[in-house]
PDB file of N, CA and C in Angstrom:
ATOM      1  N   UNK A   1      12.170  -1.634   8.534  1.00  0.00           N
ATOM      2  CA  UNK A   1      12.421  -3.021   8.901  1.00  0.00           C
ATOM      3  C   UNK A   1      12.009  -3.926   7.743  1.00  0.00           C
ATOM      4  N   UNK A   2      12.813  -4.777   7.475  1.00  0.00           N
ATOM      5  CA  UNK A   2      12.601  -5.369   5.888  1.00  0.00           C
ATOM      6  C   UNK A   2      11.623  -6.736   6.645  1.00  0.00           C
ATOM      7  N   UNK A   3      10.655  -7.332   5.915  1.00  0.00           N
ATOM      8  CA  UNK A   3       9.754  -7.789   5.971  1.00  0.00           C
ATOM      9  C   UNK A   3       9.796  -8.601   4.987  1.00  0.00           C
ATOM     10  N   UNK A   4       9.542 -10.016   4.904  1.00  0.00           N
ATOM     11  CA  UNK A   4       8.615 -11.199   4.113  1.00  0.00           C
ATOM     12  C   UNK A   4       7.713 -11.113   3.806  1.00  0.00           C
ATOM     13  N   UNK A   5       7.499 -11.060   2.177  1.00  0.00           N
ATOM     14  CA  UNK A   5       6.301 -11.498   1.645  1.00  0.00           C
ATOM     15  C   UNK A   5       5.895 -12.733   1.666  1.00  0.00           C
ATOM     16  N   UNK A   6       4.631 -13.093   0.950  1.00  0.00           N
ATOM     17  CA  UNK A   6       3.894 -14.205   0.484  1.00  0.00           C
ATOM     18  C   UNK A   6       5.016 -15.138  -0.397  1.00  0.00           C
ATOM     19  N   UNK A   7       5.470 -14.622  -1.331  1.00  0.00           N
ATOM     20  CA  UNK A   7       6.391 -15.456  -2.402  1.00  0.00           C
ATOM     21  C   UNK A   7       7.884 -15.626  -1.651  1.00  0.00           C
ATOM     22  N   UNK A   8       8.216 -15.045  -0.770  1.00  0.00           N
ATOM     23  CA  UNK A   8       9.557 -15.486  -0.011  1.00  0.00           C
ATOM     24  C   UNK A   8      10.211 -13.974  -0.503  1.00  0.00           C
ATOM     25  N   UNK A   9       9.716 -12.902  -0.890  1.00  0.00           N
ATOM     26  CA  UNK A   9      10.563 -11.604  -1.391  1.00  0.00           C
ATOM     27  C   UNK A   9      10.489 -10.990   0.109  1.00  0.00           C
ATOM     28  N   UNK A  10      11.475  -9.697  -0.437  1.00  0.00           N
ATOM     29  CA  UNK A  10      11.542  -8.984   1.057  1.00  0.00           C
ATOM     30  C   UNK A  10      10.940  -7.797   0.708  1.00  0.00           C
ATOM     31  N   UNK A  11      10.372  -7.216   1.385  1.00  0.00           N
ATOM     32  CA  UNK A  11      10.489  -5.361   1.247  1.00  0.00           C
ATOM     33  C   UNK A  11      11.232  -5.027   1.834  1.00  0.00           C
ATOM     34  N   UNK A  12      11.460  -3.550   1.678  1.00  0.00           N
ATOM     35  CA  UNK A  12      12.604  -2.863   2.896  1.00  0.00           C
ATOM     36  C   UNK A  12      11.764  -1.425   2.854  1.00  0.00           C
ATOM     37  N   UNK A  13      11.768  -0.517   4.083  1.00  0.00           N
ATOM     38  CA  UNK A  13      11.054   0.671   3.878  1.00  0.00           C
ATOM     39  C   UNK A  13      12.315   1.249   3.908  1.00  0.00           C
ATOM     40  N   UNK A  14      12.167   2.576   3.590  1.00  0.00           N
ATOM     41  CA  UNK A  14      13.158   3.904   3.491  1.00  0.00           C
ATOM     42  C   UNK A  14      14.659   3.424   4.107  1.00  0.00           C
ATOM     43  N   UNK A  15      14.310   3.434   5.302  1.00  0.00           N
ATOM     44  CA  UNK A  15      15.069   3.639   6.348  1.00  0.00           C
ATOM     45  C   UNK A  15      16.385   2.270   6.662  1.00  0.00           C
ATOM     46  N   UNK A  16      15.449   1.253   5.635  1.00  0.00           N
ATOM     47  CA  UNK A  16      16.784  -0.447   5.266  1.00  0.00           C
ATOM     48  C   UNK A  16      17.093   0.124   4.238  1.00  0.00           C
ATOM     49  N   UNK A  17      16.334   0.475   3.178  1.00  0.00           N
ATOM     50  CA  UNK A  17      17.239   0.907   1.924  1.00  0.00           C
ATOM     51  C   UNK A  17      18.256   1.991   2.393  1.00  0.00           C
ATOM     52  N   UNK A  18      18.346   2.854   3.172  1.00  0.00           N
ATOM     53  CA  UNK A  18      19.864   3.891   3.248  1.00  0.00           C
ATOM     54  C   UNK A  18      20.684   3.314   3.707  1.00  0.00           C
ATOM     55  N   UNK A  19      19.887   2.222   4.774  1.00  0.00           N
ATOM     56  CA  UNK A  19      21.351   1.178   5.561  1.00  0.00           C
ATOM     57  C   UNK A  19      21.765   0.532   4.817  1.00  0.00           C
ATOM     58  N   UNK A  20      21.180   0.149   3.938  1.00  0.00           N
ATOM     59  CA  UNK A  20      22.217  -1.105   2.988  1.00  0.00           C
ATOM     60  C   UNK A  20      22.819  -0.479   2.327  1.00  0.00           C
ATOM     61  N   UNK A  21      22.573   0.484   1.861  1.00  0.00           N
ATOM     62  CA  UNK A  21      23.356   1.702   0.442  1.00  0.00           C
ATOM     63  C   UNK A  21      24.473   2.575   1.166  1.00  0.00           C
ATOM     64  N   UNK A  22      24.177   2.841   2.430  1.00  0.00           N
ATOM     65  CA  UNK A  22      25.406   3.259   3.014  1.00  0.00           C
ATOM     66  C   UNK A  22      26.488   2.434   3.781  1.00  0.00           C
ATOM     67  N   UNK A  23      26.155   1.119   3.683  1.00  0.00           N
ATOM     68  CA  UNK A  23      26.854  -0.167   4.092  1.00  0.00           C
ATOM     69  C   UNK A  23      28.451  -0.076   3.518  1.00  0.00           C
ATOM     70  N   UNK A  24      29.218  -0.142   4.257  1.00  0.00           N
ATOM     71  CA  UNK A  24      30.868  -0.220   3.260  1.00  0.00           C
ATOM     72  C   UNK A  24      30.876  -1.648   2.537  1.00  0.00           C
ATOM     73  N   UNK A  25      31.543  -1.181   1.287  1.00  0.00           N
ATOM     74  CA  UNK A  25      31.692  -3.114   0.576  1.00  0.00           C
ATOM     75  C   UNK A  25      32.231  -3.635   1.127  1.00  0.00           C
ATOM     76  N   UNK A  26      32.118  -5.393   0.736  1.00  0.00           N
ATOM     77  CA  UNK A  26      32.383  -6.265   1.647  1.00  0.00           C
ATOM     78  C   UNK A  26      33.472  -7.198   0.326  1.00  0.00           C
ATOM     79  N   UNK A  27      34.838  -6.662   0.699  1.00  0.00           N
ATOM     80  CA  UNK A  27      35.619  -7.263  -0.176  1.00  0.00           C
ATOM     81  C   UNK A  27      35.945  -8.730   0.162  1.00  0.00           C
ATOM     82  N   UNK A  28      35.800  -9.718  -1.414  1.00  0.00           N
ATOM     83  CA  UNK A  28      35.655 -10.679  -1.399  1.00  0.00           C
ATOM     84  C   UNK A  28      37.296 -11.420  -1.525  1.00  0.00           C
ATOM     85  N   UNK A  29      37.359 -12.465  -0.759  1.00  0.00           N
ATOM     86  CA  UNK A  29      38.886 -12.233  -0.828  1.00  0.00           C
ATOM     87  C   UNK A  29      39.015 -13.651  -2.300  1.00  0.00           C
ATOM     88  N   UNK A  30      40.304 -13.912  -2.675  1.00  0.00           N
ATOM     89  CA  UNK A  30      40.541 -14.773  -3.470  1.00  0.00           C
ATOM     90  C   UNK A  30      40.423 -16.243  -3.088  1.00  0.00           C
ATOM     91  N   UNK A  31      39.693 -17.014  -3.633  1.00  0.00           N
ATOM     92  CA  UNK A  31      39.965 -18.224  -3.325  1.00  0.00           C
ATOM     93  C   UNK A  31      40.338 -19.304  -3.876  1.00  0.00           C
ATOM     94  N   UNK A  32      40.413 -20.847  -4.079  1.00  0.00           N
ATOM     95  CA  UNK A  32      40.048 -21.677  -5.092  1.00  0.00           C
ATOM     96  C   UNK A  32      39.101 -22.150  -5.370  1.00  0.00           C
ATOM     97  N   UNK A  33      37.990 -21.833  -4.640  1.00  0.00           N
ATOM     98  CA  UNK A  33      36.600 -22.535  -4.891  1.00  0.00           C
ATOM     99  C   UNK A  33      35.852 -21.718  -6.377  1.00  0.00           C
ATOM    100  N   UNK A  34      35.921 -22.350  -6.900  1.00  0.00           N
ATOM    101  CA  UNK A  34      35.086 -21.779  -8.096  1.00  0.00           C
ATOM    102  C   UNK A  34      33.785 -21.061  -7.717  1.00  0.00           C
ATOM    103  N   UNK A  35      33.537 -19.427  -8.942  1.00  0.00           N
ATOM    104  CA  UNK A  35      31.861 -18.762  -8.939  1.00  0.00           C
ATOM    105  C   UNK A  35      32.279 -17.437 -10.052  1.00  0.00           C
ATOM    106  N   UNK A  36      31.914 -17.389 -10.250  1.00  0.00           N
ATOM    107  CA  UNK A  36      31.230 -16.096 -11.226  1.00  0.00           C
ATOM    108  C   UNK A  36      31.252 -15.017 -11.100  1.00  0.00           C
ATOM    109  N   UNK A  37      31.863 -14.392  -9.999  1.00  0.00           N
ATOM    110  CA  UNK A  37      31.606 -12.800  -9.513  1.00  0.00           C
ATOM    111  C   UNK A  37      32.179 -11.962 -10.556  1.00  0.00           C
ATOM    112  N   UNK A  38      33.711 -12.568 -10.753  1.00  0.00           N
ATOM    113  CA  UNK A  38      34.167 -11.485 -11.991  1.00  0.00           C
ATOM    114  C   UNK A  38      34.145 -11.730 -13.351  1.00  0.00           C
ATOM    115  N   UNK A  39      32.871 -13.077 -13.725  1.00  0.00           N
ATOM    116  CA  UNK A  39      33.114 -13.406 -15.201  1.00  0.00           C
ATOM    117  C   UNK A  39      31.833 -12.529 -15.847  1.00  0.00           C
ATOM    118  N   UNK A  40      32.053 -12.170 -17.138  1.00  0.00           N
ATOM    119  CA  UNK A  40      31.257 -11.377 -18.278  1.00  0.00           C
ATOM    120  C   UNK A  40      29.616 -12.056 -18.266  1.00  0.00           C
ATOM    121  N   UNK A  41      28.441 -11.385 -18.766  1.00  0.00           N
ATOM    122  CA  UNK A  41      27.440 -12.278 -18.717  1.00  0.00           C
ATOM    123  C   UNK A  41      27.539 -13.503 -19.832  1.00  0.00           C
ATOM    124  N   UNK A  42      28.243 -13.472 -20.878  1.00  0.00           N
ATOM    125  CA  UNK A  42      28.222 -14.316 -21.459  1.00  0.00           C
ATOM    126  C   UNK A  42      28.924 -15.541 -21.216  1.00  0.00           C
ATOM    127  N   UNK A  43      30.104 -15.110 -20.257  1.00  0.00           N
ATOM    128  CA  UNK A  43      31.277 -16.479 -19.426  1.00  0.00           C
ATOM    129  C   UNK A  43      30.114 -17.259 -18.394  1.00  0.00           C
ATOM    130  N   UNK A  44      29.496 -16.029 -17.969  1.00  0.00           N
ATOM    131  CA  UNK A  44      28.656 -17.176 -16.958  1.00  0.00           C
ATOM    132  C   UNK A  44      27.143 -18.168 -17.446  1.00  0.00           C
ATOM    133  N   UNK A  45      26.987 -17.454 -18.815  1.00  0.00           N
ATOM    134  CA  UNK A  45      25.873 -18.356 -19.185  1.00  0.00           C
ATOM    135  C   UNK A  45      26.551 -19.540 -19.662  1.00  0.00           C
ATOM    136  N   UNK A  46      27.719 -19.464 -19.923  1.00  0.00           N
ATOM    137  CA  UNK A  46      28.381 -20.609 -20.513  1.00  0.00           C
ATOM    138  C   UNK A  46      29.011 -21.119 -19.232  1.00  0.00           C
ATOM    139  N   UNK A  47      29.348 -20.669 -18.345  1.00  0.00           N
ATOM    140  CA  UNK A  47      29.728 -21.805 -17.072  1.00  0.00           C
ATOM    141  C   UNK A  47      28.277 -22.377 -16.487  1.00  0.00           C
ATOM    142  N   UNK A  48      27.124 -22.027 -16.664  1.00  0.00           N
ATOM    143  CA  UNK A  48      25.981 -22.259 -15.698  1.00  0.00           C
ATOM    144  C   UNK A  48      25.530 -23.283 -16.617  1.00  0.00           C
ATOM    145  N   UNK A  49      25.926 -23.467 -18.361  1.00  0.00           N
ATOM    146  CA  UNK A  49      25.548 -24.334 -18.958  1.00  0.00           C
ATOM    147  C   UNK A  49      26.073 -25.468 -18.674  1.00  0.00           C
ATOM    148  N   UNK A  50      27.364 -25.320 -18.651  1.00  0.00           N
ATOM    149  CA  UNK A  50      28.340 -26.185 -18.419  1.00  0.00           C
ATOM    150  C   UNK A  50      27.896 -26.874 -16.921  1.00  0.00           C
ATOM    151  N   UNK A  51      28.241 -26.407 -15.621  1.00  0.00           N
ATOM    152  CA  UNK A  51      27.357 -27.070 -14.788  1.00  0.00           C
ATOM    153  C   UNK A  51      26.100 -28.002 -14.579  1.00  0.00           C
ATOM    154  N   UNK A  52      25.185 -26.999 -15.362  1.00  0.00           N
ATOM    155  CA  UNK A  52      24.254 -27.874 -15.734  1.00  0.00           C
ATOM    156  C   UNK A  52      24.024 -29.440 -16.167  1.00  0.00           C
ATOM    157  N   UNK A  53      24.949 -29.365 -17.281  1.00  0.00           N
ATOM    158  CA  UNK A  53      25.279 -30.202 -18.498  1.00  0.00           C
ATOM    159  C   UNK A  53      26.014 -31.387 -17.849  1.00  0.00           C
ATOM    160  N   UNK A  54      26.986 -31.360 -16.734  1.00  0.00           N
ATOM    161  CA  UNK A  54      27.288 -31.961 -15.948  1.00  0.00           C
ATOM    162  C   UNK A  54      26.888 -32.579 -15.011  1.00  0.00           C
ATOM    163  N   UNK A  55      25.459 -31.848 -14.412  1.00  0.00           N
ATOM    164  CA  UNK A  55      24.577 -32.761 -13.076  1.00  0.00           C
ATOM    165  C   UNK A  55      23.553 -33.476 -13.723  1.00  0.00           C
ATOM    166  N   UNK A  56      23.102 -33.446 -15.292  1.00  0.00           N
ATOM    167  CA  UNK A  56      22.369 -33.968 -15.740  1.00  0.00           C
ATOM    168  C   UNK A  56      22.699 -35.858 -15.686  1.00  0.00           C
ATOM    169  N   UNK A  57      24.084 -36.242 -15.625  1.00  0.00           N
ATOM    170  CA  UNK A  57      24.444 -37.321 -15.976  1.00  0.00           C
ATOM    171  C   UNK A  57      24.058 -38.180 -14.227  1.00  0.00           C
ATOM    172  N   UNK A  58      23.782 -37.113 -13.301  1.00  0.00           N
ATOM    173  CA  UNK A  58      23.652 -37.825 -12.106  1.00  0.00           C
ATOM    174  C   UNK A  58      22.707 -38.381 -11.374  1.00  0.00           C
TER     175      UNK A  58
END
């Protein structure tokens, strides 16, 4: 049974870790809302900059 820590982390004993690992994927369908799932690490440090760089003016 996965459990809360002190810092807001979870544990999981044995028995959550096989359930989640034997979990079927959860295909993400297409949308228009913009995110990152299929960009490179370097596309997303440069979109997260970019975001950034953008809420700063607000």
């Amino acid at each position: 049974m996965p459990q809360e820590s002190f810092f807001g982390q979870f544990t999981l004993d044995e028995e959550a870790a096989k359930k989640l690992i034997s979990s079927p994927r959860t295909k993400i369908r297409h949308t228009n809302v913009p995110n990152d799932l299929k960009l490179s690490k370097s596309e997303r440090i440069i979109n997260a900059e970019r975001v950034l760089n953008s809420r700063k003016g607000k």
